[in-house]
C-alpha atoms as a PDB file:
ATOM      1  CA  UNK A   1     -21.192   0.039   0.367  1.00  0.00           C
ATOM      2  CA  UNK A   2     -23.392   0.524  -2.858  1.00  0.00           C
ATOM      3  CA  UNK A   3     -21.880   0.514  -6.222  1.00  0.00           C
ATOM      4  CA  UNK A   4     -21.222   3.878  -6.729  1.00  0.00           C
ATOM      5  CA  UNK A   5     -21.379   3.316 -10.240  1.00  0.00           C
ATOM      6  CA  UNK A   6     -24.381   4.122 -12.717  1.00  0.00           C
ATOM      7  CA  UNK A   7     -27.277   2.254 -12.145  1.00  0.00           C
ATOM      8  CA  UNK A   8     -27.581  -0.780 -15.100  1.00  0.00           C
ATOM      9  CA  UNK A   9     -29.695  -0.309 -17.351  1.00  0.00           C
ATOM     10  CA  UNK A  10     -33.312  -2.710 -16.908  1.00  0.00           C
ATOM     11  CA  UNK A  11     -33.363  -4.449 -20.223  1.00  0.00           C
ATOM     12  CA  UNK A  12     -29.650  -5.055 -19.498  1.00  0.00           C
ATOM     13  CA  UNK A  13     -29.990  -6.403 -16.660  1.00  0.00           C
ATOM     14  CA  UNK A  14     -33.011  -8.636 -18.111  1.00  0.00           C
ATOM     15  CA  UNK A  15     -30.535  -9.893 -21.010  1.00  0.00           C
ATOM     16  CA  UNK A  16     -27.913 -10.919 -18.136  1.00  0.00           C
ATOM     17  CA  UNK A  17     -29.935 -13.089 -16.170  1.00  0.00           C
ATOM     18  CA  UNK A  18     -30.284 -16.232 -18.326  1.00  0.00           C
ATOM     19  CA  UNK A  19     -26.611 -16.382 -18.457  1.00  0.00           C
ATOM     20  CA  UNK A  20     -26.555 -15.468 -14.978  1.00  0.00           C
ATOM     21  CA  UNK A  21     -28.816 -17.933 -13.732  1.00  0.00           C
ATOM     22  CA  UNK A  22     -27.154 -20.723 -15.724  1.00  0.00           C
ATOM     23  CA  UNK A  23     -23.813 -20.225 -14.555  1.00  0.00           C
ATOM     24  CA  UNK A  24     -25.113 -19.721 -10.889  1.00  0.00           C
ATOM     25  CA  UNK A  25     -23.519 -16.306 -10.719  1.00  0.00           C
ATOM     26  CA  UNK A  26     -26.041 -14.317  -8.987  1.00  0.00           C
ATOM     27  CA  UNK A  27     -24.622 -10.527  -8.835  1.00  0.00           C
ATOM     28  CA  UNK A  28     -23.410 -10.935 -12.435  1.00  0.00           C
ATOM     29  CA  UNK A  29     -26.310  -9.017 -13.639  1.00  0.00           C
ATOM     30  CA  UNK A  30     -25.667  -6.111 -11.429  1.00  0.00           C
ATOM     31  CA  UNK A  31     -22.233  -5.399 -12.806  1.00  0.00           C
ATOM     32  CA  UNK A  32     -22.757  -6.485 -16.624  1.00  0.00           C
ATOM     33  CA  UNK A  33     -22.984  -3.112 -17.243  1.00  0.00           C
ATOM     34  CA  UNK A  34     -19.104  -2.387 -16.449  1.00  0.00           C
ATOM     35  CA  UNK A  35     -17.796  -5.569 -17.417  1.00  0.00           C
ATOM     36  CA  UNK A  36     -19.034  -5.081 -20.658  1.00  0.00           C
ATOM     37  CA  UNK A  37     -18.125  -1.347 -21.607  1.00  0.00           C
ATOM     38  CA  UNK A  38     -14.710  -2.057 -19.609  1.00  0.00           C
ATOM     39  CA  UNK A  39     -13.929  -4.731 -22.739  1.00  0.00           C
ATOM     40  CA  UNK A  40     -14.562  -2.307 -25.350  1.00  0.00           C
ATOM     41  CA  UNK A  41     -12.779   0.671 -24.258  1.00  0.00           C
ATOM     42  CA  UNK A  42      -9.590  -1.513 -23.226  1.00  0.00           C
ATOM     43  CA  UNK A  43     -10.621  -2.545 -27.290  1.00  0.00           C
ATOM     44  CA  UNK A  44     -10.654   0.505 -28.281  1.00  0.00           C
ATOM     45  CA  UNK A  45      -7.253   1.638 -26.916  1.00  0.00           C
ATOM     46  CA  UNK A  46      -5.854  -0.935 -27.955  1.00  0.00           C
ATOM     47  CA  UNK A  47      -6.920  -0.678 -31.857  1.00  0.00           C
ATOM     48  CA  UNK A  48      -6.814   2.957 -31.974  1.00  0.00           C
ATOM     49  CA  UNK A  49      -5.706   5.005 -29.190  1.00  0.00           C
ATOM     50  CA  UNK A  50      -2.431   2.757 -28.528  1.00  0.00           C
ATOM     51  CA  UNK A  51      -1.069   3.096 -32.371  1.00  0.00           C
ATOM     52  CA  UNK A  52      -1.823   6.211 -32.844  1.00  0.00           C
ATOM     53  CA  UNK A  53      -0.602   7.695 -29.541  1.00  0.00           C
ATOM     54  CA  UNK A  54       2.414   5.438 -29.780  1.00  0.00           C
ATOM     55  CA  UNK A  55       3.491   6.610 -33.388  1.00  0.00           C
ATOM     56  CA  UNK A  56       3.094  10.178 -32.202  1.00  0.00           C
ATOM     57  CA  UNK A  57       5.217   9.908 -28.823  1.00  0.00           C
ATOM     58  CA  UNK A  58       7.705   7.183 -30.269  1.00  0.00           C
ATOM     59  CA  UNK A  59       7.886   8.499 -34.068  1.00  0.00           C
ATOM     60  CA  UNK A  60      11.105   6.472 -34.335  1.00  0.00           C
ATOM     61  CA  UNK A  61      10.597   3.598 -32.952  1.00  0.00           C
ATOM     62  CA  UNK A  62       6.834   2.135 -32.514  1.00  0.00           C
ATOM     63  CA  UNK A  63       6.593   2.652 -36.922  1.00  0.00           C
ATOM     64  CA  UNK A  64       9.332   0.847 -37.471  1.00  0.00           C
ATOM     65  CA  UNK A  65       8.903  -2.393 -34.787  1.00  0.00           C
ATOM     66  CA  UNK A  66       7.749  -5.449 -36.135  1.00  0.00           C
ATOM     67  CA  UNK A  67       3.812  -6.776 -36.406  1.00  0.00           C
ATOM     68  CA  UNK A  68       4.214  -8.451 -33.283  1.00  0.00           C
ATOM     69  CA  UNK A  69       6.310  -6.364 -31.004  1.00  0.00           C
ATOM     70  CA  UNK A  70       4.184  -3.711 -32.329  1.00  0.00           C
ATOM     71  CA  UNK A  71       0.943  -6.013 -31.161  1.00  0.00           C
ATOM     72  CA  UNK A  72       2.746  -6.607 -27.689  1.00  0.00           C
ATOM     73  CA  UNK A  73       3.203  -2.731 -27.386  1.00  0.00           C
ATOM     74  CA  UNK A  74      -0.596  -2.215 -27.467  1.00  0.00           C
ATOM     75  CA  UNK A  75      -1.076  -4.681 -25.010  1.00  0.00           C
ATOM     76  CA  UNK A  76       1.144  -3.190 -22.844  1.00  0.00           C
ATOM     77  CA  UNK A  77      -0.575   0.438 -23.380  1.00  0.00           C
ATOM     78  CA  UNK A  78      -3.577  -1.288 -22.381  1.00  0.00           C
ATOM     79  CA  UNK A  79      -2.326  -2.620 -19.517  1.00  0.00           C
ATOM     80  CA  UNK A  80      -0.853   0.651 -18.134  1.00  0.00           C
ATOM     81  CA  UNK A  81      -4.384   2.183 -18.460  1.00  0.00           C
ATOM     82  CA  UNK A  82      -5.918  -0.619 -16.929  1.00  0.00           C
ATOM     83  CA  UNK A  83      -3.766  -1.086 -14.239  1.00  0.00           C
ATOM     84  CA  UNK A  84      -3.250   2.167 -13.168  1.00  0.00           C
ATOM     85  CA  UNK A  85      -7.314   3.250 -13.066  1.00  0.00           C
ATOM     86  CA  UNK A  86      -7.847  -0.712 -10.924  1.00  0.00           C
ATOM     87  CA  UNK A  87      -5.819  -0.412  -8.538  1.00  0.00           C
ATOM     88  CA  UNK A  88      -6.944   3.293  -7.632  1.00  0.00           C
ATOM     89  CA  UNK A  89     -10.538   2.397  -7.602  1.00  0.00           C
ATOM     90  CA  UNK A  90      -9.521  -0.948  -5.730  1.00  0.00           C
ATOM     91  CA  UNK A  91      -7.426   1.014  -2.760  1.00  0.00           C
ATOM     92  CA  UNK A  92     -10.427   3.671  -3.046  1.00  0.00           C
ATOM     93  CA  UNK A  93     -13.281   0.904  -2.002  1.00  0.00           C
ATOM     94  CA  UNK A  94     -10.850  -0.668   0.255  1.00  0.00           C
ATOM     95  CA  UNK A  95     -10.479   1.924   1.845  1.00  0.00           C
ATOM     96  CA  UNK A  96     -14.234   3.595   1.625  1.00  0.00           C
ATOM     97  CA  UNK A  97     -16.279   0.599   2.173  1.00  0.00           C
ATOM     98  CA  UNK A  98     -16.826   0.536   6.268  1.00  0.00           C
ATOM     99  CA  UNK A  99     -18.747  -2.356   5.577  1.00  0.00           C
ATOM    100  CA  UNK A 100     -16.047  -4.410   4.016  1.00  0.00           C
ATOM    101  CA  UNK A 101     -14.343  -3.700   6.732  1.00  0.00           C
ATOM    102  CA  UNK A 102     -16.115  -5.485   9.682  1.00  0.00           C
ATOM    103  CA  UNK A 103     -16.929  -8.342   7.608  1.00  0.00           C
ATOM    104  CA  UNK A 104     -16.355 -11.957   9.463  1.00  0.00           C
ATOM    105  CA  UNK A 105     -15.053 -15.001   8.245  1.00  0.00           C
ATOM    106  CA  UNK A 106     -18.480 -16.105   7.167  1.00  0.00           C
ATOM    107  CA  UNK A 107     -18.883 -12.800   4.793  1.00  0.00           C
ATOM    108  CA  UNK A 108     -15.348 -12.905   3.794  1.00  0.00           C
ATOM    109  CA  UNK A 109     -16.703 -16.153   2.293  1.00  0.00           C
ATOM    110  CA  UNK A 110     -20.346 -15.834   1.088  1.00  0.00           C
ATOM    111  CA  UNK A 111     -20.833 -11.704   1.462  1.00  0.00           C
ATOM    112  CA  UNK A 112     -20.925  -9.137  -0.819  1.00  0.00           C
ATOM    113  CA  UNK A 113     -20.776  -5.913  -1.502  1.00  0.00           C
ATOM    114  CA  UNK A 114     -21.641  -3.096  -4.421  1.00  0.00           C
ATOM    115  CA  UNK A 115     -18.492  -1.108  -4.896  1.00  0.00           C
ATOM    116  CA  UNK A 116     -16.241  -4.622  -4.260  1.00  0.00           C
ATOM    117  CA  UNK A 117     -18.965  -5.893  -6.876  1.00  0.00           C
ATOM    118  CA  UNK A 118     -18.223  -2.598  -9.301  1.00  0.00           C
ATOM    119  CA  UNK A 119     -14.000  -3.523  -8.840  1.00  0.00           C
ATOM    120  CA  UNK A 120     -14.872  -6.729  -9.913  1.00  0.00           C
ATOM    121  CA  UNK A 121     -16.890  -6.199 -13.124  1.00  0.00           C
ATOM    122  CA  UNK A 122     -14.551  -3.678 -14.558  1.00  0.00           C
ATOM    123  CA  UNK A 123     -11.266  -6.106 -13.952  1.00  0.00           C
ATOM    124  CA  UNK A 124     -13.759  -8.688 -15.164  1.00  0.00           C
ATOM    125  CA  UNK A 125     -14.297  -7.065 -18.490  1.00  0.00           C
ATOM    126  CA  UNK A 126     -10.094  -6.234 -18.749  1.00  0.00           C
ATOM    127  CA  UNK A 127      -9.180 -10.277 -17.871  1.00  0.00           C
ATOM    128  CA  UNK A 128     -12.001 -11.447 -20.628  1.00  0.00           C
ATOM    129  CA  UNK A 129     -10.305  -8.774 -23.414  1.00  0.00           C
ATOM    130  CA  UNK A 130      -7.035  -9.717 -22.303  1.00  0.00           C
ATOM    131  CA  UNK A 131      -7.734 -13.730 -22.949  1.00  0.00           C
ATOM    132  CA  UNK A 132      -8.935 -13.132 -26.270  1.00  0.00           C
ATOM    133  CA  UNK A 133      -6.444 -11.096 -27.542  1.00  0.00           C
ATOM    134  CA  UNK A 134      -3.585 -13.691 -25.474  1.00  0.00           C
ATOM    135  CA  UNK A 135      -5.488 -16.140 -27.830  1.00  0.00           C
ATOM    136  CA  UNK A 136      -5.279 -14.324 -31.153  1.00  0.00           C
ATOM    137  CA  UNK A 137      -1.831 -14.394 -30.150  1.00  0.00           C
ATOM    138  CA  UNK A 138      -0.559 -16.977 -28.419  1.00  0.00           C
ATOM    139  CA  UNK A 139       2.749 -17.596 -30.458  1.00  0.00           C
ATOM    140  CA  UNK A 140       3.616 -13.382 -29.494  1.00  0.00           C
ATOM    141  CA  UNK A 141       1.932 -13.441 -25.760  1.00  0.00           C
ATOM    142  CA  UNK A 142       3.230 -17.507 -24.834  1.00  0.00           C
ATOM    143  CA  UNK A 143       1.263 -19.947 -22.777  1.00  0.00           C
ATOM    144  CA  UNK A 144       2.027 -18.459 -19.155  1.00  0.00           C
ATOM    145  CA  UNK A 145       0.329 -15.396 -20.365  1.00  0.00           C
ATOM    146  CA  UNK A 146      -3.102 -17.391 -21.514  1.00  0.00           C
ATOM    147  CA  UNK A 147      -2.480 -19.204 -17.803  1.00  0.00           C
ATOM    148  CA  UNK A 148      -2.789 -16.101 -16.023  1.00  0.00           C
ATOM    149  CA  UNK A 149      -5.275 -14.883 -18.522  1.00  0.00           C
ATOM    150  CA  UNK A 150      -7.788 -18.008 -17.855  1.00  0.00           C
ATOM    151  CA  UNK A 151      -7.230 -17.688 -13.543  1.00  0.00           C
ATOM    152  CA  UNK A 152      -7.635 -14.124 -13.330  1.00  0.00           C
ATOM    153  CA  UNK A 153     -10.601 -14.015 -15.389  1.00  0.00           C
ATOM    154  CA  UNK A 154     -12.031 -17.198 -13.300  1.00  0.00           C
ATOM    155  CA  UNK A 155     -11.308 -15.552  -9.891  1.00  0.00           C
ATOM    156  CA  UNK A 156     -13.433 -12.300 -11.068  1.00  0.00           C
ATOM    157  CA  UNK A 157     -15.918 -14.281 -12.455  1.00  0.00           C
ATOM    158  CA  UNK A 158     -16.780 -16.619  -9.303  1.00  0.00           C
ATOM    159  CA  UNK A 159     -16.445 -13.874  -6.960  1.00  0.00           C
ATOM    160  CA  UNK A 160     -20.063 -12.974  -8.555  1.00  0.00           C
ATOM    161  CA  UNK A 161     -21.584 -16.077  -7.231  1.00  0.00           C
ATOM    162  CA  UNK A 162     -20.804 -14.735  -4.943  1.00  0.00           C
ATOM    163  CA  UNK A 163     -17.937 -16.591  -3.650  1.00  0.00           C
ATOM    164  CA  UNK A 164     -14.896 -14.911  -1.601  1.00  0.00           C
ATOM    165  CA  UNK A 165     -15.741 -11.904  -3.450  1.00  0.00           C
ATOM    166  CA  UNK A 166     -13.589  -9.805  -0.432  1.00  0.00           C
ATOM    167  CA  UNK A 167     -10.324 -11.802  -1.457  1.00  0.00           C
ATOM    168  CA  UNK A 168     -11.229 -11.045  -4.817  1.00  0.00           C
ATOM    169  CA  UNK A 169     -10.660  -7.568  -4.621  1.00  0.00           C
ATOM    170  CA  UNK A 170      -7.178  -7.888  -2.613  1.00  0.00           C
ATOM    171  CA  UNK A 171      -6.150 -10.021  -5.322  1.00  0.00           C
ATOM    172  CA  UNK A 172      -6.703  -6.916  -7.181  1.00  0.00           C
ATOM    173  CA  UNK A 173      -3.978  -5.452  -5.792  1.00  0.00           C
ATOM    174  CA  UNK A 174      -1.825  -7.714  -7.634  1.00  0.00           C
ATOM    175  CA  UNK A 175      -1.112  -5.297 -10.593  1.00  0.00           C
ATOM    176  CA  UNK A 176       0.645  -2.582  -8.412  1.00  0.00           C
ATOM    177  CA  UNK A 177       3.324  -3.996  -9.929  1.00  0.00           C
ATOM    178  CA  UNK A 178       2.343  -3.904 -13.567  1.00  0.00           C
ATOM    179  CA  UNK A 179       2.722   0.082 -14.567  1.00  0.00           C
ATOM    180  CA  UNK A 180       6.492  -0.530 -13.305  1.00  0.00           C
ATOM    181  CA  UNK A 181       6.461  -3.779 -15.700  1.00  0.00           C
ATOM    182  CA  UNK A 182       5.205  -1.944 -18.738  1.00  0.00           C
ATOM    183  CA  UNK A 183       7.692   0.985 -18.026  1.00  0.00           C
ATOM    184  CA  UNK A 184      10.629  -1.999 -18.025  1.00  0.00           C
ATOM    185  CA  UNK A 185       9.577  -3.091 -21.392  1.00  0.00           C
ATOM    186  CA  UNK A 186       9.061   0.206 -23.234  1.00  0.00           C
ATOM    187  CA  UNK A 187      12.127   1.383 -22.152  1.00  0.00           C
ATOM    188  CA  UNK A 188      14.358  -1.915 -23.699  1.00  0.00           C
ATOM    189  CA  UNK A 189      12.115  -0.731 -27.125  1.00  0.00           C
ATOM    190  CA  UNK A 190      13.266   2.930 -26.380  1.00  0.00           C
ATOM    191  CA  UNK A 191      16.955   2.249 -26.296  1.00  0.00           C
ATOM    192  CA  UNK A 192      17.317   2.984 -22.803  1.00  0.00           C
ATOM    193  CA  UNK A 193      18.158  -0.561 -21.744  1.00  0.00           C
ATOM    194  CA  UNK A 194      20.680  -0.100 -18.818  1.00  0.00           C
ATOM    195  CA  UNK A 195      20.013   3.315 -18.285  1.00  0.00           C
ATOM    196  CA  UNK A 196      20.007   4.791 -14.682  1.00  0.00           C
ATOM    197  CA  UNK A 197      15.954   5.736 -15.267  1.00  0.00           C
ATOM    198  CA  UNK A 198      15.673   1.799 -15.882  1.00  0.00           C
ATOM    199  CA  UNK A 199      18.031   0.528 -12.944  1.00  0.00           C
ATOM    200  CA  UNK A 200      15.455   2.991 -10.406  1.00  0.00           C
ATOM    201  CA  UNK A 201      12.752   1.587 -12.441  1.00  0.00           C
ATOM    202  CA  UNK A 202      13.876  -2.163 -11.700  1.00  0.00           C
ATOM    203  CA  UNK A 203      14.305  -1.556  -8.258  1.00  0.00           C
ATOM    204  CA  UNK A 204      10.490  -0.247  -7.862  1.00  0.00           C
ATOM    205  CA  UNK A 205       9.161  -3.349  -9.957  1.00  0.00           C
ATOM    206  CA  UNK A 206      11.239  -6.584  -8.286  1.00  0.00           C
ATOM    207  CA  UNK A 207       9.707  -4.169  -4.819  1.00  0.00           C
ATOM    208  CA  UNK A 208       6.327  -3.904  -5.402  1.00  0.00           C
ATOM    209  CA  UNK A 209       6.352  -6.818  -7.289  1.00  0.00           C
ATOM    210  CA  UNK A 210       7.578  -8.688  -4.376  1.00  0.00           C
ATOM    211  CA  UNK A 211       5.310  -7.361  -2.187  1.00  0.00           C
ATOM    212  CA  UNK A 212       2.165  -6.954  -3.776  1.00  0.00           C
ATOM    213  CA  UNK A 213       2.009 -10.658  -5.199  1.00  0.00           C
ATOM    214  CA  UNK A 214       4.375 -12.266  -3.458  1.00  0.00           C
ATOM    215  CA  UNK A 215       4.423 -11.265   0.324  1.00  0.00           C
ATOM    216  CA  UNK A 216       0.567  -9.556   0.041  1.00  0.00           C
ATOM    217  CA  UNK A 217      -0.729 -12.320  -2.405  1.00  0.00           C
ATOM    218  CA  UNK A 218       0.079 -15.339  -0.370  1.00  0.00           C
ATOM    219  CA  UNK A 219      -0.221 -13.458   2.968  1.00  0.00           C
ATOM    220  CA  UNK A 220      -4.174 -13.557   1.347  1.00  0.00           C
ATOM    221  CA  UNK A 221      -4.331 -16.614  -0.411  1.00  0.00           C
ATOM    222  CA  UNK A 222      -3.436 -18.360   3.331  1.00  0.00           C
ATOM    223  CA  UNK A 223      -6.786 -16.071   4.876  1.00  0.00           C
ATOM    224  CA  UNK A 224      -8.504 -17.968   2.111  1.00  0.00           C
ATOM    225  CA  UNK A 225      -7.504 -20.552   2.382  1.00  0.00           C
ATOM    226  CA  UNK A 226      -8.396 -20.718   6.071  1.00  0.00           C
ATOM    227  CA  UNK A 227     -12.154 -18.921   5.435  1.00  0.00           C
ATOM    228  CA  UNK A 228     -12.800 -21.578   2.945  1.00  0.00           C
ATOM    229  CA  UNK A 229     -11.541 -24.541   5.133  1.00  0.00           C
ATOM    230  CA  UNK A 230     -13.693 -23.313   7.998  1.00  0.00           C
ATOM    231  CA  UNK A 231     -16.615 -22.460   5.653  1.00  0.00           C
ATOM    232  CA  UNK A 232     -16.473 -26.205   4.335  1.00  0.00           C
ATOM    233  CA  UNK A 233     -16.175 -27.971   7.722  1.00  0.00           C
ATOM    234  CA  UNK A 234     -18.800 -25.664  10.063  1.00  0.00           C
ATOM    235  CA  UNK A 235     -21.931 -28.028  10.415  1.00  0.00           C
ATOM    236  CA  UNK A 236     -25.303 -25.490   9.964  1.00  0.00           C
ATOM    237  CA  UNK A 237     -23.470 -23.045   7.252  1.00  0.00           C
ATOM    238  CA  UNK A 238     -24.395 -22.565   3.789  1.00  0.00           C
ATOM    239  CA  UNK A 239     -22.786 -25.580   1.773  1.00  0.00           C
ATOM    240  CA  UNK A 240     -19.475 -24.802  -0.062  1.00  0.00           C
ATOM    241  CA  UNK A 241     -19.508 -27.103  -3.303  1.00  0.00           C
ATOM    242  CA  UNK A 242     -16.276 -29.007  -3.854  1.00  0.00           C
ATOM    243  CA  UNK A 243     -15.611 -28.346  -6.621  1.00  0.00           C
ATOM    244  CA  UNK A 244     -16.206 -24.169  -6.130  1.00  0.00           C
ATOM    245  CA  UNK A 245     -13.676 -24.508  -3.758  1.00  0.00           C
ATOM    246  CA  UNK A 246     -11.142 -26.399  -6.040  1.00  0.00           C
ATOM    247  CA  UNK A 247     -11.961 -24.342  -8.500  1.00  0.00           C
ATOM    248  CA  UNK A 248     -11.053 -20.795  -6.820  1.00  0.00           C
ATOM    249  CA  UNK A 249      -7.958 -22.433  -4.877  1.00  0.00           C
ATOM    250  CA  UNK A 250      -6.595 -23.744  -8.449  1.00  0.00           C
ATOM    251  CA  UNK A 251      -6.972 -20.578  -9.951  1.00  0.00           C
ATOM    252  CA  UNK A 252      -5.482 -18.324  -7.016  1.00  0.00           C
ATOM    253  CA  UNK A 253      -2.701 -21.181  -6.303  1.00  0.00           C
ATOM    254  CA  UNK A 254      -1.628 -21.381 -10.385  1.00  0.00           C
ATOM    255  CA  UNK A 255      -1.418 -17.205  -9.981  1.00  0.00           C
ATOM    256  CA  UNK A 256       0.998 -17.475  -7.477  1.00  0.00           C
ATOM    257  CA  UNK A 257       2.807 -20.090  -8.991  1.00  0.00           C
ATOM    258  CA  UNK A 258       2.818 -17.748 -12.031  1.00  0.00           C
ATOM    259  CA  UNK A 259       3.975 -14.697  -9.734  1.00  0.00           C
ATOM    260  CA  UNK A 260       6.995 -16.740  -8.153  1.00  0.00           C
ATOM    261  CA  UNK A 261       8.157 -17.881 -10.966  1.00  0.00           C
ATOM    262  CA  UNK A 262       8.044 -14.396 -12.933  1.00  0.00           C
ATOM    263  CA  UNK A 263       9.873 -12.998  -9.906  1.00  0.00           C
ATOM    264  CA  UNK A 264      13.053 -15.385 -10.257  1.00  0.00           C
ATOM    265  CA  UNK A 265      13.007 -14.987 -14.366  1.00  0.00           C
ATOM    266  CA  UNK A 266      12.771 -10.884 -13.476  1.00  0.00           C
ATOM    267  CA  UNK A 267      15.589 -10.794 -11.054  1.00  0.00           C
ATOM    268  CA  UNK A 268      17.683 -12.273 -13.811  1.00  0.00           C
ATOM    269  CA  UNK A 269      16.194 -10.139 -16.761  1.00  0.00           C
ATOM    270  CA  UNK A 270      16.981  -6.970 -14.820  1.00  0.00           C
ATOM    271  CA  UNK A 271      20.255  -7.922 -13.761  1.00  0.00           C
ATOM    272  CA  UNK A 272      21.093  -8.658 -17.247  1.00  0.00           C
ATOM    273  CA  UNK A 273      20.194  -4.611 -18.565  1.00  0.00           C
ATOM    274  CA  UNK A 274      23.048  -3.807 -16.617  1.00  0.00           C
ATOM    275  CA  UNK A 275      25.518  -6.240 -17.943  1.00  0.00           C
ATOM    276  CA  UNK A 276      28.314  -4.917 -20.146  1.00  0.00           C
ATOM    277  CA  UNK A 277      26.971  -5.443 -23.669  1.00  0.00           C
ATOM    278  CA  UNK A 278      29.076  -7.779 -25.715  1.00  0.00           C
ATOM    279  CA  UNK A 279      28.158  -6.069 -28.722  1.00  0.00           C
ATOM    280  CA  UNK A 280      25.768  -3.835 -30.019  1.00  0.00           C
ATOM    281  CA  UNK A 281      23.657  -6.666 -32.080  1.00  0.00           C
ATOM    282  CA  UNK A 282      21.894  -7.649 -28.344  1.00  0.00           C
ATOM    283  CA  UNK A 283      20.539  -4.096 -27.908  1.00  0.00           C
ATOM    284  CA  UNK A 284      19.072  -3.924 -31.356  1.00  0.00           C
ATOM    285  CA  UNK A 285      17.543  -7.280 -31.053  1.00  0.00           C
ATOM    286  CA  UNK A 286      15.295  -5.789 -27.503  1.00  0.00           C
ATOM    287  CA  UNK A 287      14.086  -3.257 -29.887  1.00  0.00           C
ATOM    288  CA  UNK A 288      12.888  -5.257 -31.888  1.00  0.00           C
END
């Protein structure tokens, strides 16, 4: 299936290809054209649309938040956009692209396609905005975050190559979980920490977080696994470098490391909303 997208522009295209060519990431010039534009609106929203949406919709509570819960709001307003418009275009071309579909082991490894090419550069261009602003940040966002930050921005990146650019987009699928996430957080910063809208909201995120990057994420990191163990020990196929294949695996592997380890620390963090407050000081403290 061809990107459906707009067609890059020539002299874009022309730019890419030096940096293409020395990182040995042959499609990248066919998507630089969303990866690009993808980092400056999620940029954008998140210097101006996010603060002054958020001061109109919260007028009592986003003004008066500190610098850097006030920073971590954005982030999460950025997130919700992002997450919500990647995983419809991701279920979309998974769902679209017949050609996807029927692909073997051997294209599962080295094929590629447009619109799985088009899911890639936009969630490209989020992952690179979202490890520079993890960086500005680290002492507000924590090391796990800049972990996750640095993988998932590797994995889009090599599946340009391309490399396993199929898995790539199922590891898209990952952020199902994340509008239910965001909702989780706002709602501690809204005062509504232990309501019943939260407990039905905790019960969608520990599910589809579960599933989506727990059961469906290493459900696909095993096919990969597999493809790429095959790929690298099939005399007569095009050669897998070693260290491609490290690569990929240590990025996917340290994600779901990541994801399991999230999972146990949310189990407890939602069970704790519902907890009999000691005293009032904890709930101002999560609104701050």
């Amino acid at each position: 299936m061809r990107d459906p997208f707009f067609r890059p522009p020539t002299s874009l295209v022309k730019a890419a290809v030096p940096v293409a060519n020395f990182l040995a990431l042959k499609t990248l010039p066919l998507h630089v054209h969303e990866i690009l534009p993808a980092f400056c609106f999620y940029e954008f929203i998140n210097r101006i649309v996010s603060p002054y949406v958020s001061a109109r919709l919260a007028p009592k509570t986003y003004p008066q938040l500190s610098r850097n819960t006030q920073i971590n709001w954005n982030v999460h307003f950025v997130s919700m956009v992002q997450s919500c418009f990647i995983n419809a275009l991701a279920l979309w071309v998974i769902y679209a692209d017949k050609e996807r579909m029927r692909m073997s082991w051997k294209e599962r490894v080295w094929g590629y396609t447009g619109a799985g090419g088009m899911v890639q550069g936009f969630a490209a261009g989020y992952f690179a905005w979202d490890l520079l602003v993890t960086m500005q940040d680290i002492d507000v966002h924590g090391w796990g975050a800049l972990a996750h930050a640095a993988s998932a921005l590797t994995v889009s990146m090599i599946g340009f190559r391309p490399f396993v650019n199929y898995y790539g987009l199922n590891f898209i699928l990952y952020e199902l979980s994340t509008p239910f996430l965001n909702i989780h957080w706002w709602l501690d910063k809204l005062g509504m920490t232990g309501s019943t809208l939260q407990l039905v909201n905790g019960i969608a995120l520990l599910a589809t977080f579960g599933g989506s990057r727990l059961i469906w994420g290493i459900y696909q990191n095993y096919r990969m696994y597999t493809d790429i163990w095959r790929a690298l020990h099939t005399p007569g196929e095009l050669p897998v470098p070693s260290w491609l294949a490290i690569a990929y695996i240590a990025s996917t592997t340290a994600l779901s490391g990541l994801n399991i380890y999230w999972f146990g620390q949310m189990i407890q963090a939602v069970a704790k909303r519902f907890e009999k407050p000691n005293d009032t000081k904890e709930q101002q403290k999560k609104r701050k």
